[in-house]
N, C-alpha and C. Protein backbone atom coordinates (compact mmCIF):
# COMPACT_ATOMS: atom_id res chain seq x y z
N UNK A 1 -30.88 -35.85 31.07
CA UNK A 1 -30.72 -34.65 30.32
C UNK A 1 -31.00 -34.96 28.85
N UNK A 2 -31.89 -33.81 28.64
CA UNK A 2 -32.33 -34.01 26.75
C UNK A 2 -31.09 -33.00 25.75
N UNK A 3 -30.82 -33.99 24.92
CA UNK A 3 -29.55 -32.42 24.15
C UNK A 3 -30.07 -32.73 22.69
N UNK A 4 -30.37 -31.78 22.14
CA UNK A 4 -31.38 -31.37 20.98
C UNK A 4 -30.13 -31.26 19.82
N UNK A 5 -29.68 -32.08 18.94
CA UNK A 5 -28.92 -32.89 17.99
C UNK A 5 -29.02 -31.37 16.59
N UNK A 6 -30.52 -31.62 16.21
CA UNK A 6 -31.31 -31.20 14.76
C UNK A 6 -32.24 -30.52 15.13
N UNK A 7 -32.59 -29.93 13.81
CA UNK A 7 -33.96 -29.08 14.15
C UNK A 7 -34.42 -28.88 12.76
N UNK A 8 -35.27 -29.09 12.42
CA UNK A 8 -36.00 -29.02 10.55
C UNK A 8 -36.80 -27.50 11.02
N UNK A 9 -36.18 -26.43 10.26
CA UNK A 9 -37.29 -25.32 10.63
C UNK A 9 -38.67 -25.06 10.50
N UNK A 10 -38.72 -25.55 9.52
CA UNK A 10 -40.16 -26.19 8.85
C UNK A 10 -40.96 -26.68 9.84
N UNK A 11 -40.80 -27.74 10.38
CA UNK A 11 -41.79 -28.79 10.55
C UNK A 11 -41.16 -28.34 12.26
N UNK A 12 -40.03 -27.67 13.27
CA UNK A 12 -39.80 -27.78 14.60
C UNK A 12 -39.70 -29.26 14.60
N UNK A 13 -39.13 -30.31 13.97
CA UNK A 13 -38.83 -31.49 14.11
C UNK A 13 -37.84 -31.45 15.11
N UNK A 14 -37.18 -32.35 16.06
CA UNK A 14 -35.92 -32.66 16.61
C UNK A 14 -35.52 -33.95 16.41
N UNK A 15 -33.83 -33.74 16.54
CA UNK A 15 -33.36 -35.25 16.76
C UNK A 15 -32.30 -34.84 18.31
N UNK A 16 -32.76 -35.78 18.66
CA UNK A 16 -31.10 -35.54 19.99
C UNK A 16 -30.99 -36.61 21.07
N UNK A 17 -30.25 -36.74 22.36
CA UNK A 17 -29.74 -37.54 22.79
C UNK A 17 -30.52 -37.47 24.49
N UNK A 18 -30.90 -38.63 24.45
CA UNK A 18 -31.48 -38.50 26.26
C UNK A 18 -30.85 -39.41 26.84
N UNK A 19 -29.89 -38.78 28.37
CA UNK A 19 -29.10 -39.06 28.62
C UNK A 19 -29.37 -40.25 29.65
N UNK A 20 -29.26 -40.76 30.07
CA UNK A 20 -29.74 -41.69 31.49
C UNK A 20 -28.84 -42.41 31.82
N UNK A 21 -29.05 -43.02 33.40
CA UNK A 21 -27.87 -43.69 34.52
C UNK A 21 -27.76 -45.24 33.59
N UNK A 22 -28.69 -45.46 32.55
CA UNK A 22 -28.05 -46.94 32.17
C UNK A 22 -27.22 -46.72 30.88
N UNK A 23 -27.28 -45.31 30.09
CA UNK A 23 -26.55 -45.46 29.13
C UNK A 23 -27.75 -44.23 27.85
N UNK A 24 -27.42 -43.53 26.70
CA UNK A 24 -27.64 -43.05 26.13
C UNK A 24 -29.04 -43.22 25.12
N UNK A 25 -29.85 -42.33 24.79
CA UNK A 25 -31.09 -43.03 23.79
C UNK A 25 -30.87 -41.91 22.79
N UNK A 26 -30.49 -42.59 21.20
CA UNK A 26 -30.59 -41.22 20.18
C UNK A 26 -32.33 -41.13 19.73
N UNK A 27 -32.66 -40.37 19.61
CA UNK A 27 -34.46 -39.96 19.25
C UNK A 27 -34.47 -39.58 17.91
N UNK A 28 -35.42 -39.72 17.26
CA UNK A 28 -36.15 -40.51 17.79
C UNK A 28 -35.83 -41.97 17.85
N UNK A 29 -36.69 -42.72 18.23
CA UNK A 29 -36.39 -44.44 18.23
C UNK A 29 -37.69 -45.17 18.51
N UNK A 30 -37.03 -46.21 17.97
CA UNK A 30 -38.02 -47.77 18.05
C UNK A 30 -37.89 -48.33 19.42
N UNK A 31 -39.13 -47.91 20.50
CA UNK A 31 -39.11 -48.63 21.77
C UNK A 31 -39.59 -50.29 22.16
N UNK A 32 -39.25 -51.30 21.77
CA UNK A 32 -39.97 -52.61 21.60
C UNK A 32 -40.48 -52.15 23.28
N UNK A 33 -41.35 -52.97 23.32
CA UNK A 33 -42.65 -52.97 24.84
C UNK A 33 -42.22 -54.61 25.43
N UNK A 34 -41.83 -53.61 26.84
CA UNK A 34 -41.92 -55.45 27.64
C UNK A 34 -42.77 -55.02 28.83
N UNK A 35 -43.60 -55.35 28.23
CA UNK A 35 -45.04 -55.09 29.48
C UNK A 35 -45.10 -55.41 30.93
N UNK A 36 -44.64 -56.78 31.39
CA UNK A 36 -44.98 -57.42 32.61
C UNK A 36 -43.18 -57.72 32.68
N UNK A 37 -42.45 -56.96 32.14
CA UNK A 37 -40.69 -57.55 32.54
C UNK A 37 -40.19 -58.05 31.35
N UNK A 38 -40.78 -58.21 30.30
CA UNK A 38 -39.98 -59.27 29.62
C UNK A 38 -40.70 -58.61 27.98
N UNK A 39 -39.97 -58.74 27.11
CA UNK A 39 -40.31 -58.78 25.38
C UNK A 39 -40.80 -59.88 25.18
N UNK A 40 -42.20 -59.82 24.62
CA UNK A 40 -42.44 -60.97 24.22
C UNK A 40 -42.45 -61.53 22.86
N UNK A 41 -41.98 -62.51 22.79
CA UNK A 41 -41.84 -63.26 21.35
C UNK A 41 -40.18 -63.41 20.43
N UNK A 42 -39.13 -62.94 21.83
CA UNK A 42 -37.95 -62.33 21.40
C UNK A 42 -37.13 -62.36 22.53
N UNK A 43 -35.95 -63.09 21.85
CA UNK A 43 -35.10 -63.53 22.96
C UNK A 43 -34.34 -61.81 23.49
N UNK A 44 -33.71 -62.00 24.59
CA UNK A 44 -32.90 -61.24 25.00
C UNK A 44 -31.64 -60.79 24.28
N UNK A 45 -31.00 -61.94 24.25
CA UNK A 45 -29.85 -61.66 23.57
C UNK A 45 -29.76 -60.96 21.91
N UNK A 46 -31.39 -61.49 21.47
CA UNK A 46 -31.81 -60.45 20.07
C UNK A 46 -31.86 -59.47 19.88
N UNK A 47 -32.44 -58.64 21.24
CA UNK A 47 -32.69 -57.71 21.31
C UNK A 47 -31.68 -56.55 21.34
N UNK A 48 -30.60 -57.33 22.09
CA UNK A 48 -29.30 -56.99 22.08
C UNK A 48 -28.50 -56.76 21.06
N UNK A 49 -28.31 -57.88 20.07
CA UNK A 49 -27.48 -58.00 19.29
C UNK A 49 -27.98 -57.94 17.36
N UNK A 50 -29.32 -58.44 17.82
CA UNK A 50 -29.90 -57.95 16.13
C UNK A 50 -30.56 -56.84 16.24
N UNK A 51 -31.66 -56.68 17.33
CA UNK A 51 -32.18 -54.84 17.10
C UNK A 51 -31.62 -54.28 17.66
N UNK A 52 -30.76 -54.89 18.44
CA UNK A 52 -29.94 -52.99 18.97
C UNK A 52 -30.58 -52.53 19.93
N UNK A 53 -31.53 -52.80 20.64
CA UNK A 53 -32.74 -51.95 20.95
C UNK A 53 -31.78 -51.30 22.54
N UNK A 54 -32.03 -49.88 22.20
CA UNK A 54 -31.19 -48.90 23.04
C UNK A 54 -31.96 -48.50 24.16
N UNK A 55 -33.45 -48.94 24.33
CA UNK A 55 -34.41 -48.70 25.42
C UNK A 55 -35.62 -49.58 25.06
N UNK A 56 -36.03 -50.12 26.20
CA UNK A 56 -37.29 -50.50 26.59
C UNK A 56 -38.32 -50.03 26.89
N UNK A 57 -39.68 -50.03 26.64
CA UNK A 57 -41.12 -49.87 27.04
C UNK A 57 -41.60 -50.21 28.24
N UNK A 58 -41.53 -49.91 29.49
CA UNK A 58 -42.24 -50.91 30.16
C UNK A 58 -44.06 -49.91 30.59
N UNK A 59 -44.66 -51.18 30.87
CA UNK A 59 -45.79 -50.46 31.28
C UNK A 59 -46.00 -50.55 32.82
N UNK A 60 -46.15 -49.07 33.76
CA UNK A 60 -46.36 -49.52 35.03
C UNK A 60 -47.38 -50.42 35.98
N UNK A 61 -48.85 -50.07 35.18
CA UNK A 61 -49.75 -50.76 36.28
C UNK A 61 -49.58 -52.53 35.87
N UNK A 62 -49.15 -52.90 34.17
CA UNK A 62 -49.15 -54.23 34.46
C UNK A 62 -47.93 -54.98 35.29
N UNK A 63 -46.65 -53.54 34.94
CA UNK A 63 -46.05 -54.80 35.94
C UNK A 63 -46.30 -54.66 37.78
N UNK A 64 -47.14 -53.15 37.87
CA UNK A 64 -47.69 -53.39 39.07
C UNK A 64 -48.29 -54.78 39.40
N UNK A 65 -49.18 -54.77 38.47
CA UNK A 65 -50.24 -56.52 38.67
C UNK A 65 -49.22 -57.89 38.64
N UNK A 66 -48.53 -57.60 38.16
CA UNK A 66 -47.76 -58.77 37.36
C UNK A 66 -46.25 -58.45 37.21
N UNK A 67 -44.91 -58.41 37.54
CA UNK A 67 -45.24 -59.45 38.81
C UNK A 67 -45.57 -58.81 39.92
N UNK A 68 -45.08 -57.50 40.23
CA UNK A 68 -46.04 -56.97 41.44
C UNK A 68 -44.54 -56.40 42.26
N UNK A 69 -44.86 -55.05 42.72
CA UNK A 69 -43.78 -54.22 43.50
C UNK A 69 -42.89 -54.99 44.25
N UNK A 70 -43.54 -55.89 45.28
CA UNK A 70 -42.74 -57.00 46.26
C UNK A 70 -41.91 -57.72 45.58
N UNK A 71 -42.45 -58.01 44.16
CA UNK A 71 -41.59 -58.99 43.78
C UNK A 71 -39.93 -58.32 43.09
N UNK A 72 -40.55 -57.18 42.32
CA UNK A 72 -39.35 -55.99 42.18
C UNK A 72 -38.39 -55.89 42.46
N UNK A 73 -39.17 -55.10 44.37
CA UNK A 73 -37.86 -54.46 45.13
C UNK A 73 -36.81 -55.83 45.35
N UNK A 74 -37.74 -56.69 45.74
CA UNK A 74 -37.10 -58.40 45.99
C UNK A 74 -36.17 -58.37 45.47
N UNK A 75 -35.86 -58.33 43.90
CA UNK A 75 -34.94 -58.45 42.93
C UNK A 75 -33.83 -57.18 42.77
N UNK A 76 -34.08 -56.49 43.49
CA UNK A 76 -33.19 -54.96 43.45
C UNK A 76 -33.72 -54.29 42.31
N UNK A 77 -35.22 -54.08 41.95
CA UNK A 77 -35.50 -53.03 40.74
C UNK A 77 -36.12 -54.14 39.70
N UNK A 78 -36.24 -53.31 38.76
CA UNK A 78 -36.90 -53.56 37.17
C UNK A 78 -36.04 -53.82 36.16
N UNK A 79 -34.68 -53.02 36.50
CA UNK A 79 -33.54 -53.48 36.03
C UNK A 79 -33.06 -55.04 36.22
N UNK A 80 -32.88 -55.41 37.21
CA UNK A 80 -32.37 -56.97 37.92
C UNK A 80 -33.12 -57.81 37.79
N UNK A 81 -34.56 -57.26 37.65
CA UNK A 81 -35.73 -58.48 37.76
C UNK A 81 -34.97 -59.12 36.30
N UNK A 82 -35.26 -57.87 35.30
CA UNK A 82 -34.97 -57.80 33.63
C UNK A 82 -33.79 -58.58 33.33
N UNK A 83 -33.05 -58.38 34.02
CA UNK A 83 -31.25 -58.82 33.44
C UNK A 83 -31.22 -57.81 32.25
N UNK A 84 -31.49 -56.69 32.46
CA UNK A 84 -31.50 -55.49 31.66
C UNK A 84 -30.56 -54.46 31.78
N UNK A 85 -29.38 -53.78 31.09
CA UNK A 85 -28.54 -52.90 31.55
C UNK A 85 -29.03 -52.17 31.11
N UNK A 86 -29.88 -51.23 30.13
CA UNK A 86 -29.81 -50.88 29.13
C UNK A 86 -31.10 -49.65 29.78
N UNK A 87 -31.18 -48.71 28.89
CA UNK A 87 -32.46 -48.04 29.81
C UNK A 87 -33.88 -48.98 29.35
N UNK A 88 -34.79 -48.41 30.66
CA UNK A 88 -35.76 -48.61 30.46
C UNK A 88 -37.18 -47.56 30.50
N UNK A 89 -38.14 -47.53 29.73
CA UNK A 89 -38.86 -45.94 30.10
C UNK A 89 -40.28 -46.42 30.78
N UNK A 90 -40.91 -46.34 31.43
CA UNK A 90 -42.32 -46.38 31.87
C UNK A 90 -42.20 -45.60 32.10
N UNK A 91 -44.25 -46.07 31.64
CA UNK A 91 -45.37 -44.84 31.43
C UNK A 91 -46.01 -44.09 32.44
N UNK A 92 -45.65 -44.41 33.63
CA UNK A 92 -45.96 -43.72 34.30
C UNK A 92 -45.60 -44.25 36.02
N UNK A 93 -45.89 -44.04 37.26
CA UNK A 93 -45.35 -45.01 38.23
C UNK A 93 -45.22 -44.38 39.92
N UNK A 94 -44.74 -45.62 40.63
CA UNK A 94 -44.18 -44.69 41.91
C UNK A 94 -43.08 -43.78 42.00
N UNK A 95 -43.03 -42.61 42.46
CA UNK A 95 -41.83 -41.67 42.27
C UNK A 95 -40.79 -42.89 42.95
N UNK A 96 -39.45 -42.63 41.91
CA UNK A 96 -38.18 -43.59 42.62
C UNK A 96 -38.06 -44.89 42.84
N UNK A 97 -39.25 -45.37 42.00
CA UNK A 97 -39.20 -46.89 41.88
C UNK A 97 -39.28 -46.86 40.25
N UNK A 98 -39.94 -46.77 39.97
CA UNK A 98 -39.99 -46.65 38.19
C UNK A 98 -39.85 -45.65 37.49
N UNK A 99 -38.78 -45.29 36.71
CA UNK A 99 -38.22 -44.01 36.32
C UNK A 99 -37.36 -44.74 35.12
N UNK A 100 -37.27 -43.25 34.03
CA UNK A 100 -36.66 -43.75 33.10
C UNK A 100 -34.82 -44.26 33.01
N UNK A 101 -34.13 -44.64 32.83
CA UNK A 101 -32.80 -44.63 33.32
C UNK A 101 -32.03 -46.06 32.88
C-alpha cells in the first residue's frame, strides 16, 4: 500500500510511505542496486548501519542469469539468498517469485 505523506501544488510533487511484508520505504529515496544478489563495493552491515538503506534495487533478468531461479528457490527466495530483511524492489520478473516486499 502507497499512503501519499505531501503534495507541492505546484509541481503535483509527492512524498509518502510504501508499505511492504519486509518493512516500510519513505519516498522518495536512494535505492543502492544489487544486481546479481549482492551491493557491490559495500559491505552489508554498511548498508545497514551507515546508509540506512531502507530498500534495495534488484535487477530481474541478471539475477535470472546469475545466480539463476534454481539457485533462489534453493535458498527460500531473494530475500535468504541476500541475508536481506529489508525490502527489496525489482524491475520487473516472474509473478510471485520477484516482487517488491
Amino acid at each position: 500500500m502507497f499512503t501519499v505523506k505531501s503534495r507541492d501544488k505546484e509541481t503535483r510533487a509527492r512524498t509518502g510511505i510504501l508499505e511492504t511484508a519486509h518493512g516500510d520505504v519513505p519516498t522518495p529515496i536512494f535505492m543502492p542496486v544489487g544486481t546479481a544478489g549482492t551491493v557491490k563495493g559495500i559491505l552489508q552491515q554498511d548498508l545497514l548501519d551507515d546508509i540506512d538503506a531502507k530498500i534495495i534495487l534488484g535487477n530481474t533478468y541478471h539475477l535470472y542469469l546469475r545466480p539463476g531461479t534454481d539457485i533462489l528457490k534453493a535458498s527460500g527466495g531473494l530475500h535468504r539468498f541476500m541475508n536481506w530483511r529489508r525490502p527489496i524492489l525489482t524491475d520487473s520478473g516472474i509473478p510471485g517469485f520477484f516482487t517488491c516486499g
